[in-house]
Protein backbone atom coordinates (compact mmCIF):
# COMPACT_ATOMS: atom_id res chain seq x y z
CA UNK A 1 -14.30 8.69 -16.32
CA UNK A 2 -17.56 10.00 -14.78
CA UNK A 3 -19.07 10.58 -18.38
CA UNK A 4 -17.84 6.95 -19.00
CA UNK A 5 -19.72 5.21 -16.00
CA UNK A 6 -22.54 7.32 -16.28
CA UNK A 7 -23.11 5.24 -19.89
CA UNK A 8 -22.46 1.93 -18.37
CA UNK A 9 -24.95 2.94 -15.73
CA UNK A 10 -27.59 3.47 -18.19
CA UNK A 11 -26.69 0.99 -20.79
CA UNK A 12 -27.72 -2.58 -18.71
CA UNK A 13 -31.00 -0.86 -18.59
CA UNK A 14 -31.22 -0.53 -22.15
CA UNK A 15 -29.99 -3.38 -23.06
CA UNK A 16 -32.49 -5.34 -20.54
CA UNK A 17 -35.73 -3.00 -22.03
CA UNK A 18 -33.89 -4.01 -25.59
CA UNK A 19 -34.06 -7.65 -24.83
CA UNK A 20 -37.75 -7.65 -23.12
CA UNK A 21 -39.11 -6.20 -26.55
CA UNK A 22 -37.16 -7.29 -29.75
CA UNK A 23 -35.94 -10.66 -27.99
CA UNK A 24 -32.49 -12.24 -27.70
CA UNK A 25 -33.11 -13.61 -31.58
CA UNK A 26 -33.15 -9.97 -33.08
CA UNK A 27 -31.33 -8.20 -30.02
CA UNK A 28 -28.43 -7.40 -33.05
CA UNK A 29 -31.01 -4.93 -34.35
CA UNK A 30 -29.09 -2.74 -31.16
CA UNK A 31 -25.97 -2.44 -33.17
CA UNK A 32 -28.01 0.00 -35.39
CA UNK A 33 -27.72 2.62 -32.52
CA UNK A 34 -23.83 2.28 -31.90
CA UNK A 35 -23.32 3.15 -35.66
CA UNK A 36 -25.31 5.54 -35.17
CA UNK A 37 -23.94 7.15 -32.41
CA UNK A 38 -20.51 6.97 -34.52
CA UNK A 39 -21.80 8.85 -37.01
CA UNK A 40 -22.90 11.35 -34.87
CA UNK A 41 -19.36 11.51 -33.06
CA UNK A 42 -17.72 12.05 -36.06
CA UNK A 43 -19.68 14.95 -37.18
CA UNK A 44 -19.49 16.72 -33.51
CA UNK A 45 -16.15 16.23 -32.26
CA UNK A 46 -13.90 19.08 -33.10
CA UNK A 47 -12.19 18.91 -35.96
CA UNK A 48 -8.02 19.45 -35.95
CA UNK A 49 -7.58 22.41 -37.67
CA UNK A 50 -3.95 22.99 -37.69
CA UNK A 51 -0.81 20.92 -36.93
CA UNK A 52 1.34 21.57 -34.27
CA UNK A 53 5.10 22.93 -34.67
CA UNK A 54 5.87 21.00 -31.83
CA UNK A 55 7.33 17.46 -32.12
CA UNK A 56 8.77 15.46 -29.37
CA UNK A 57 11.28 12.72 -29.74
CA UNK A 58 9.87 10.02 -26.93
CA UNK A 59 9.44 6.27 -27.32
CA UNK A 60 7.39 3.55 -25.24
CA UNK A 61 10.88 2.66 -23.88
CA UNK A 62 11.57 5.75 -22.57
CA UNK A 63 7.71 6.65 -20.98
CA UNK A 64 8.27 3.10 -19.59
CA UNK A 65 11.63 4.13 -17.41
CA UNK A 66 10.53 7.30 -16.50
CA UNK A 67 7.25 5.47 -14.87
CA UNK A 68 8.21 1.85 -13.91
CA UNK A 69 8.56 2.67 -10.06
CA UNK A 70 5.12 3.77 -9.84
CA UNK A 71 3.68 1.13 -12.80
CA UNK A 72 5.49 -1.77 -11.97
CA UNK A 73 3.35 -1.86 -8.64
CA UNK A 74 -0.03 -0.18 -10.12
CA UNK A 75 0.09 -3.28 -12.35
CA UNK A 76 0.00 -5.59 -9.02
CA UNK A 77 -2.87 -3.41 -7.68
CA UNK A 78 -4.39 -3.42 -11.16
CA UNK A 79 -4.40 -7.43 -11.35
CA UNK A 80 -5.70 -8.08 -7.68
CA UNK A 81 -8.52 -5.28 -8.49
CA UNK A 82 -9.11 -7.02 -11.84
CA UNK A 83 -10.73 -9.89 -10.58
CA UNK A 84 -13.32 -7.65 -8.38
CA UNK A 85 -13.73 -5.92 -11.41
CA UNK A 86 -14.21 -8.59 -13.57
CA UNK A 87 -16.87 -10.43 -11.37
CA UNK A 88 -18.94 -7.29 -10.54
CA UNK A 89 -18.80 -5.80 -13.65
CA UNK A 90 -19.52 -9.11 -16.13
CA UNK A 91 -21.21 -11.95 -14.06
CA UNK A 92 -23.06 -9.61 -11.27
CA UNK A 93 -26.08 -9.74 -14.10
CA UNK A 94 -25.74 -12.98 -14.04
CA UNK A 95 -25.63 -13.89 -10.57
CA UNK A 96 -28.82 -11.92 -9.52
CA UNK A 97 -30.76 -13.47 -12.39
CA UNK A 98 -30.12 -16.68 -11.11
CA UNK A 99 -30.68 -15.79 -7.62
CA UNK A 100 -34.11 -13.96 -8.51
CA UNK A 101 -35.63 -15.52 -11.71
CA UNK A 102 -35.86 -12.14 -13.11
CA UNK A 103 -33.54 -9.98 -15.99
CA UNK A 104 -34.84 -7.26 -15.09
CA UNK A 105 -33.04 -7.08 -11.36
CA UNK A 106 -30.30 -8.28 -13.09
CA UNK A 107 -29.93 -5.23 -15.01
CA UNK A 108 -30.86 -3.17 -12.12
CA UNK A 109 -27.96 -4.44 -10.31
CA UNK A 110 -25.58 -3.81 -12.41
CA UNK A 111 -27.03 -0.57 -13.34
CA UNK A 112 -26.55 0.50 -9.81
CA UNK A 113 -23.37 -0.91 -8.92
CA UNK A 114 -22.42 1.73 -12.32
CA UNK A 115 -24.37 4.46 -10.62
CA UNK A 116 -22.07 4.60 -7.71
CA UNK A 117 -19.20 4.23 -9.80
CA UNK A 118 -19.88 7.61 -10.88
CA UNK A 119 -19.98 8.94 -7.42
CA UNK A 120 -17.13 6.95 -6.47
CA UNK A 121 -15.14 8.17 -9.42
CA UNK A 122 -15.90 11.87 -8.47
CA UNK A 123 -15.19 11.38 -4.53
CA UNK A 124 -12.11 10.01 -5.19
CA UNK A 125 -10.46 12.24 -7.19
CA UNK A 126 -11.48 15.38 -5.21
CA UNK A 127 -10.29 13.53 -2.19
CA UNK A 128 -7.20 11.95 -3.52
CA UNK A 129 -6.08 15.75 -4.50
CA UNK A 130 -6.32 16.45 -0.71
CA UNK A 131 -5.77 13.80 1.19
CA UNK A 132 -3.29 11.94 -1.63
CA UNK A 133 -3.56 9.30 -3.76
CA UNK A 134 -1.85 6.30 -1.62
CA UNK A 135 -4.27 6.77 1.34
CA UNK A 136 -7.53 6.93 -0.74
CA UNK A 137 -6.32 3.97 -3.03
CA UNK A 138 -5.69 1.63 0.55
CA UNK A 139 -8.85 2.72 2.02
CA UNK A 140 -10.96 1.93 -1.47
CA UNK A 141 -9.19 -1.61 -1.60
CA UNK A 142 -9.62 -2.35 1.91
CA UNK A 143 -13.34 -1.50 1.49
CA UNK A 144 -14.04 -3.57 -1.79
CA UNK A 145 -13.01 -6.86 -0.99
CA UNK A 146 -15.38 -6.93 2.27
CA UNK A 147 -18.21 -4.81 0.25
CA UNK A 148 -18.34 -7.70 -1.95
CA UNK A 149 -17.84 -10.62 0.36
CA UNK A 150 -20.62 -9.58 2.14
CA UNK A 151 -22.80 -9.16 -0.57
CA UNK A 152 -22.10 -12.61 -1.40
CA UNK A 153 -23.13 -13.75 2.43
CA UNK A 154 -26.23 -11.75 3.01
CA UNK A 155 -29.66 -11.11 1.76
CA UNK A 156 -32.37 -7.89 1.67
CA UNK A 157 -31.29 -4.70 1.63
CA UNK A 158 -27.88 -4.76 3.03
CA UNK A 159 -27.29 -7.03 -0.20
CA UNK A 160 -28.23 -4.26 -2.38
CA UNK A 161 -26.36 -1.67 -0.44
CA UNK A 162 -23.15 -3.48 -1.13
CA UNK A 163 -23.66 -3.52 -4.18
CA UNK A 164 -23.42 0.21 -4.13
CA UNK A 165 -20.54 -0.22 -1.96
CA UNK A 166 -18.56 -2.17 -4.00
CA UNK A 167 -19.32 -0.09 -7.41
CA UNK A 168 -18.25 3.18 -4.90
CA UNK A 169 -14.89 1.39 -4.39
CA UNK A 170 -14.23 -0.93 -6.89
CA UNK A 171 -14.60 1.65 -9.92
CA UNK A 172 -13.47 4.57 -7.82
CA UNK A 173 -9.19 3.24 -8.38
CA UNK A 174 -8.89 3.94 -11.79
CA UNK A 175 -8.73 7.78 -12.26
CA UNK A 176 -6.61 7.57 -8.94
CA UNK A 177 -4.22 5.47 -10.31
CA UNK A 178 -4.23 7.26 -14.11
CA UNK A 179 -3.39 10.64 -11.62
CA UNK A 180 -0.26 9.02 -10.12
CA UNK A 181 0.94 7.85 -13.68
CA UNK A 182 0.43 11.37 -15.18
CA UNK A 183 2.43 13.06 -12.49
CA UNK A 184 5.15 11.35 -12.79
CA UNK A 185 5.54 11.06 -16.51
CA UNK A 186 6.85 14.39 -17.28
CA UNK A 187 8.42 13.86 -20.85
CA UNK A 188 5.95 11.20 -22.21
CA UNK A 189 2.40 11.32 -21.01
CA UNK A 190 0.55 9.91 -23.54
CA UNK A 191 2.64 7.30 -24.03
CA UNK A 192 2.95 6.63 -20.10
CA UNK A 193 -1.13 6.92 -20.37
CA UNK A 194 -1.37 4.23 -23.24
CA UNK A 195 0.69 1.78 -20.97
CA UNK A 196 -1.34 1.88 -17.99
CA UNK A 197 -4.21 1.06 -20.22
CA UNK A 198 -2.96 -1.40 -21.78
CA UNK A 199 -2.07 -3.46 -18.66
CA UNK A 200 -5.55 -2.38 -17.11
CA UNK A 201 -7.43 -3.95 -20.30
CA UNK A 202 -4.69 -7.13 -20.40
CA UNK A 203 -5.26 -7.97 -16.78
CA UNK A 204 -8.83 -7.71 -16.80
CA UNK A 205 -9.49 -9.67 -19.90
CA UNK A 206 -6.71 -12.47 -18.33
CA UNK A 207 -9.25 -12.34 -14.80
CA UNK A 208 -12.54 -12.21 -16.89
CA UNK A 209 -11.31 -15.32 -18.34
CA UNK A 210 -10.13 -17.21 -14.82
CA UNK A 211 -12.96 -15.72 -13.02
CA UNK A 212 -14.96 -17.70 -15.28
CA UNK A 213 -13.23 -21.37 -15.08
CA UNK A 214 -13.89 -20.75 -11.18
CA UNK A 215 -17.31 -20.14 -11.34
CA UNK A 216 -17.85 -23.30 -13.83
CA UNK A 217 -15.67 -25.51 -11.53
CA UNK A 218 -16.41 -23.69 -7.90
CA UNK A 219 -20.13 -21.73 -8.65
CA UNK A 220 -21.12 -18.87 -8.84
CA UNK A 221 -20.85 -17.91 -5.09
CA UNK A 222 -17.67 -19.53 -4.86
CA UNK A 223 -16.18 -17.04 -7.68
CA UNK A 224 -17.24 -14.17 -6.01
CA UNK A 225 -16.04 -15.01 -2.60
CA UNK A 226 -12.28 -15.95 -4.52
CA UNK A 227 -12.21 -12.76 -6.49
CA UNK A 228 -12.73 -10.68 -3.52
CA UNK A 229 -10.19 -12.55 -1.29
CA UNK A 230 -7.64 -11.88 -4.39
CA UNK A 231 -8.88 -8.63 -4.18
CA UNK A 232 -6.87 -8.10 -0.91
CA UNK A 233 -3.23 -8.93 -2.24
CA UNK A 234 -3.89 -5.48 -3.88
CA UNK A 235 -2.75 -3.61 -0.51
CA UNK A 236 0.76 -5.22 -0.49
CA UNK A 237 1.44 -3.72 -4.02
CA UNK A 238 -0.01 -0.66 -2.76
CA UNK A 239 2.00 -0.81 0.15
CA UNK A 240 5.35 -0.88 -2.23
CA UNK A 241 4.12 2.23 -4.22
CA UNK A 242 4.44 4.08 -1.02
CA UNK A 243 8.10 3.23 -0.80
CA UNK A 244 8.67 3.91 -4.86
């Protein structure tokens, strides 16, 4: 995860230096790099070199009943968070370049909201193997919503510190969350990890998507300020995990 937003915290930074000197018209010429890159991959990673005697006889059916007390309410917490997520993380760019005039603190934004990600992804799981993984994940969501609402509502510098606020706590939930799937799916964890993915990604693309309609019919500001008031009904979900 760390290794993950460590490369989203450098990549609006390249992409902004990549636009700046090739231009929107021949910014496709970037697309040479990730093939690149996927060559490279290929050639490094280690390569299987024997198969395993091992076989298990699991199914998505069965990873899904030995996790559903603990997913059925991550997937609540995962579609209130989505829409922080989705705001911060695809129109943030967006809304500082029309705030300032300039790509460049666009890019900047969004490459430091990334860059405490990463220590937000590393705090949490240290602490969250301490302290457990409800508390950290309350006090996180608690945090984000207000991070970001007052981002929205202020100017100077304590606009750019929430901004590191809300990249602390809004990217901090996911290894948290992956944890508490893991430990409780004993016989099936890959499958168990391949369904909490795939209803991170679903409910993210579904808030991308409405996050958007609200900021064509509402504005910009008005999106933000919605997302991060959804962003509450997280705790309630959270609440019912504690119960599970």
């Amino acid at each position: 995860m760390t290794g993950g937003e460590a490369a989203r915290m450098v990549g609006p930074m390249f992409a902004v230096a990549a636009v700046s000197f090739l231009g929107q018209d021949r910014f496709y010429l970037v697309m040479g790099l990730a093939v690149l890159i996927s060559v490279l991959l290929y050639f490094a990673l280690e390569k299987e070199t024997e198969k395993t005697g091992m076989k298990r006889k699991g199914s998505i059916k069965s990873a899904y009943d030995e996790i559903k007390h603990v997913l059925v309410p991550i997937t609540g917490v995962l579609a209130a968070r989505s829409f922080m997520h989705a705001v911060m993380g695809t129109f943030l760019t967006v809304f500082v370049e029309r705030q300032t005039g300039s790509l460049w603190y666009g890019g900047a934004a969004l490459a430091l909201y990334e860059a405490f990600g990463v220590a937000g992804i590393l705090c949490a799981g240290t602490l969250s193997d301490r302290i457990g993984r409800q508390r950290v994940l309350l006090w996180v969501l608690m945090v984000a919503p207000i991070a970001i609402l007052t981002f929205v509502f202020t100017e100077g510098f304590i606009k750019i510190a929430m901004v590191g606020v809300a990249g602390f706590t809004v990217l901090s939930t996911t290894p948290v969350m992956l944890a508490l799937i893991q430990e409780n799916a004993k016989m099936n964890p890959s499958a168990a990890n391949g369904l909490f993915m795939m209803a991170s990604f679903f409910v993210r693309s579904v808030a991308v998507f409405l996050a958007g309609i609200i900021g064509d019919l509402a504005g910009l500001d008005n999106m933000f300020i919605v997302s991060a008031v959804i962003g509450f009904f997280a705790i309630p979900f959270l609440l019912k995990l504690d119960h599970s």
